[in-house]
Protein backbone atom coordinates (compact mmCIF):
# COMPACT_ATOMS: atom_id res chain seq x y z
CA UNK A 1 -9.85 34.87 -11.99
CA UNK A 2 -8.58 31.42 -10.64
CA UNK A 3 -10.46 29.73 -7.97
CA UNK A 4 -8.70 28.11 -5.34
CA UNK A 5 -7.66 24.28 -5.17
CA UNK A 6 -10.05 23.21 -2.45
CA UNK A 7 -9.04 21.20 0.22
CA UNK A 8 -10.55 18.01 1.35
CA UNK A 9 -10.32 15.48 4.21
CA UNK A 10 -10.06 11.75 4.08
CA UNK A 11 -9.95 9.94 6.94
CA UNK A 12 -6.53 7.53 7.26
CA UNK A 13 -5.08 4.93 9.29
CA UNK A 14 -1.21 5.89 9.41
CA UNK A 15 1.17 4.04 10.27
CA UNK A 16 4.80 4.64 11.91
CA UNK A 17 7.37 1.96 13.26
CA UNK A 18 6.41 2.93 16.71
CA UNK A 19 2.89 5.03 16.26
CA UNK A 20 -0.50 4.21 15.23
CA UNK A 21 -2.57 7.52 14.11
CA UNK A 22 -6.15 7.93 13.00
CA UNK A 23 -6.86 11.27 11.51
CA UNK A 24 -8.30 13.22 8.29
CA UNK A 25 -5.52 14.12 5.57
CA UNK A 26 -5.79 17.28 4.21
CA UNK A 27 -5.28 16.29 0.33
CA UNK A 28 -5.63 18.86 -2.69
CA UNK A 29 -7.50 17.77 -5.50
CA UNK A 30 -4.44 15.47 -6.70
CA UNK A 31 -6.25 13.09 -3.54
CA UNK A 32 -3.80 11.23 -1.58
CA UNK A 33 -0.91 9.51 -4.15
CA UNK A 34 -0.44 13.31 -5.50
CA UNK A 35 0.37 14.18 -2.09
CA UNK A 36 2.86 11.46 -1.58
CA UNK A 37 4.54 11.75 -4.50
CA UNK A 38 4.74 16.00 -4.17
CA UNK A 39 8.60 16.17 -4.87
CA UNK A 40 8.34 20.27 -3.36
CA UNK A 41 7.20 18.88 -0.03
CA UNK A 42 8.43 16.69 2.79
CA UNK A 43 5.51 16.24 4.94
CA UNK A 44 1.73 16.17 5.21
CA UNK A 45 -1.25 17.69 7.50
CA UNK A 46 -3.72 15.78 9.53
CA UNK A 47 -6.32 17.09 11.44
CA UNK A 48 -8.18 15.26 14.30
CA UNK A 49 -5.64 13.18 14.80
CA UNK A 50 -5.91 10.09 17.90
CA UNK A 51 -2.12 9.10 18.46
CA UNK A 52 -1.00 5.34 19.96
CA UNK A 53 1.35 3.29 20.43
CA UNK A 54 2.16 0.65 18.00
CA UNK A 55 1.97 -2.10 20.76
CA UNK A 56 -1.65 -0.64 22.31
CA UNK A 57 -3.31 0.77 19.38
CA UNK A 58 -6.81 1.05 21.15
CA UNK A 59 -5.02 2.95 23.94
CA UNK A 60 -5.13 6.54 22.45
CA UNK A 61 -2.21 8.54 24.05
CA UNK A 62 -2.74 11.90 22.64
CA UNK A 63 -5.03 13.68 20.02
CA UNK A 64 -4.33 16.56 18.13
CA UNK A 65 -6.35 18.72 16.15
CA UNK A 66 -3.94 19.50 13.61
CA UNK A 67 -0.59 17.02 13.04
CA UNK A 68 2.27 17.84 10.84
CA UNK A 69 3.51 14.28 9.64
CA UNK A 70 7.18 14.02 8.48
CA UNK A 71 6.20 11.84 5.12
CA UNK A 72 9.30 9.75 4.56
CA UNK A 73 8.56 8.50 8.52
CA UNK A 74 5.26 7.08 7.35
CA UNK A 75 5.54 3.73 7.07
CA UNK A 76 1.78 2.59 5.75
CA UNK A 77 -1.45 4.49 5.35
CA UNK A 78 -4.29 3.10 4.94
CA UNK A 79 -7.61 4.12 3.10
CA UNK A 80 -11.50 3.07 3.34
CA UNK A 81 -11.85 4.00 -0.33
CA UNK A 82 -9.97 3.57 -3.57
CA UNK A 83 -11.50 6.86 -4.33
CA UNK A 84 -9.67 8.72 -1.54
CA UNK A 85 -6.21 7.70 -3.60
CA UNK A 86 -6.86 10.46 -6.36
CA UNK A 87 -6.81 10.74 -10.11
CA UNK A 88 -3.26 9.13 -10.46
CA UNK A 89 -4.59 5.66 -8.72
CA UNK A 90 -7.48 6.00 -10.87
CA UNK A 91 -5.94 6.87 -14.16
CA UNK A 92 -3.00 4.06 -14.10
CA UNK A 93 -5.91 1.49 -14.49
CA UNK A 94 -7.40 2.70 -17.26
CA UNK A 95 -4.60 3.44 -19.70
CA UNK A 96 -2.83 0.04 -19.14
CA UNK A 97 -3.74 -3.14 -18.82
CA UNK A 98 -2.80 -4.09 -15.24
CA UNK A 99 -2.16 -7.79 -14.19
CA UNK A 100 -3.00 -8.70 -10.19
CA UNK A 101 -0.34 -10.32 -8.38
CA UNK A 102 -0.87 -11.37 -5.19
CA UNK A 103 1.79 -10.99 -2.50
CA UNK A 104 3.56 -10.93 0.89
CA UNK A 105 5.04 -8.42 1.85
CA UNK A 106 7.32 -7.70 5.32
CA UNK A 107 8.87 -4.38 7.02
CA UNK A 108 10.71 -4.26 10.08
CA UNK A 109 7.36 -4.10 12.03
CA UNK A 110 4.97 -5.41 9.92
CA UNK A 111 3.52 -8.04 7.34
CA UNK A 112 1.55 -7.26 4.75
CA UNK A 113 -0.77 -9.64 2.29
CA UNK A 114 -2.47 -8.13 -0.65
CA UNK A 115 -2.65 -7.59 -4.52
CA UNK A 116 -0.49 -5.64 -6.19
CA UNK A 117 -1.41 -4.47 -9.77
CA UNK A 118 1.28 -3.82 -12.32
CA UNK A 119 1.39 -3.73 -16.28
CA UNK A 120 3.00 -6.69 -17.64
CA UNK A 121 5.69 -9.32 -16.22
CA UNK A 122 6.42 -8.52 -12.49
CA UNK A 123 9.46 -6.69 -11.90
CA UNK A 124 10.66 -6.58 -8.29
CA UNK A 125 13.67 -4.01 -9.92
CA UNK A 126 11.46 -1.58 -11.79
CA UNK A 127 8.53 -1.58 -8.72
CA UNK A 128 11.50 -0.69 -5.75
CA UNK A 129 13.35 2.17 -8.31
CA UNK A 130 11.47 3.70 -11.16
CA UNK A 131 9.31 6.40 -10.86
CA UNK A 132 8.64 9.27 -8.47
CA UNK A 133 6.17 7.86 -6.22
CA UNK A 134 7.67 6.29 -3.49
CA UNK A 135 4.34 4.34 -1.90
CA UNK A 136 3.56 1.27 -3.43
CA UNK A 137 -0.55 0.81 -3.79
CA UNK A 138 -1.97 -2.67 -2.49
CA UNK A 139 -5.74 -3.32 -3.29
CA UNK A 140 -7.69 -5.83 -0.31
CA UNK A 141 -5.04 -5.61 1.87
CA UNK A 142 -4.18 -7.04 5.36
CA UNK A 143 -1.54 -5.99 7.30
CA UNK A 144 -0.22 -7.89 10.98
CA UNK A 145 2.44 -7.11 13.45
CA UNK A 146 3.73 -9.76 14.60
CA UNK A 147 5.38 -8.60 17.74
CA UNK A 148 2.28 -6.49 18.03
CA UNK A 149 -0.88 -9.03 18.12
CA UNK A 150 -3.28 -6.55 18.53
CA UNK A 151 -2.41 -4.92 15.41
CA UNK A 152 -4.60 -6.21 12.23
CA UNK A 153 -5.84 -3.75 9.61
CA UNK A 154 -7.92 -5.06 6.90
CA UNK A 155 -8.47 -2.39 3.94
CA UNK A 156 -9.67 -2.19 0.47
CA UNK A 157 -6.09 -0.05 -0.44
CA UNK A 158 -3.00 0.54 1.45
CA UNK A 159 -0.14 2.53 0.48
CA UNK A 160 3.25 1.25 1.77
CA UNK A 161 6.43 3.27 1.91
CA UNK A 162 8.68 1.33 -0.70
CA UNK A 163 11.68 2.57 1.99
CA UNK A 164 10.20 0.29 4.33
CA UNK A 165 9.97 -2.67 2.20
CA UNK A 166 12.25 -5.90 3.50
CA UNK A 167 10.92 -8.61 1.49
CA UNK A 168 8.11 -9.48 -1.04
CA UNK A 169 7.06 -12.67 -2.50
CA UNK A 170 4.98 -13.13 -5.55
CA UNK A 171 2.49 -16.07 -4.42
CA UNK A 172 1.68 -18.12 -7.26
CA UNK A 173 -2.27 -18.67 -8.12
CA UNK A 174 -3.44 -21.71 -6.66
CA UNK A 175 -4.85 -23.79 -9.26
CA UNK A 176 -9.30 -24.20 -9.44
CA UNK A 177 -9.63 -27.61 -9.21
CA UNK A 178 -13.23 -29.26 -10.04
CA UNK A 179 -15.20 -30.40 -7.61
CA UNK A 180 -17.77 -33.24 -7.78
CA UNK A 181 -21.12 -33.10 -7.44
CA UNK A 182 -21.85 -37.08 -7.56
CA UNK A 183 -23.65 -36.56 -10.83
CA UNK A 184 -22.68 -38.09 -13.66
């Protein structure tokens, strides 16, 4: 006899053009990225969910014990663990050897700074076409509004809808320069 897939919760920080939500994600063991990248599904569940406005955030509007999220709508999400991604964020680092780049990102509504990790030479061409996932994982992220001050989100992962994407810029590492100490 088969067991059921159990279902789990992670709490998320979601983020539409015009909504902020805070709720718990009902994922399947796949965690989070499995979710998104589910090609027999079009949306995803949250339970407990605080709704607000992108331009009040703190001024919860509605709350909802159960949410039904359309997923191409979803513009970020954002996670307290790298855990909560699932076995597919986990097992991309430790088959390849993954370079950091840091970058800037920018949607419509919002700017993004972070580190994107990605196997060899940076490819802007390969990271907005290939493959099924259409999120694009950021590790010690920040993300502004700038029409929206009182939106700032830092996070140890976000997950951005590559739909969204406007613009991204690979910043170069700024070179360690010595310092002196006096001594000689």
């Amino acid at each position: 006899m088969v067991s059921p897939i159990p279902n789990r919760l992670i709490p998320a920080e979601i983020l539409t053009t015009s909504h902020y939500i805070f709720g718990q994600i009902k994922v399947i063991q796949s965690g989070l990225v499995g979710m998104l990248t589910d090609m027999t599904t079009s949306y995803i569940e949250i339970n407990e969910a605080s709704i607000a406005p992108i331009h009040k955030p703190s001024s919860v509007v509605n709350y909802a014990t159960q949410l039904y999220m359309v997923r191409s709508e979803i513009a970020v999400v954002s996670l307290r663990k790298r855990d909560y991604m699932g076995l597919q964020g986990v097992m991309k680092s430790g088959y390849q050897h993954l370079i950091p780049y840091p970058v800037q990102i920018s949607t419509r509504t919002y700017d993004i700074t972070g580190v994107l990790e990605w196997s060899g030479r940076f490819e802007f061409s390969a990271l907005i076409t290939e493959g099924t996932s259409y999120f694009i994982i950021l590790y010690d992220a920040t993300l502004t509004a700038p029409r929206f001050p009182e939106v700032k989100i830092e996070s140890p992962v976000m997950l951005l809808n590559r739909s969204f994407l406007e613009t991204l810029i690979v910043n170069k590492k700024s070179p360690t320069i010595p310092v002196a100490d006096g001594s000689i």
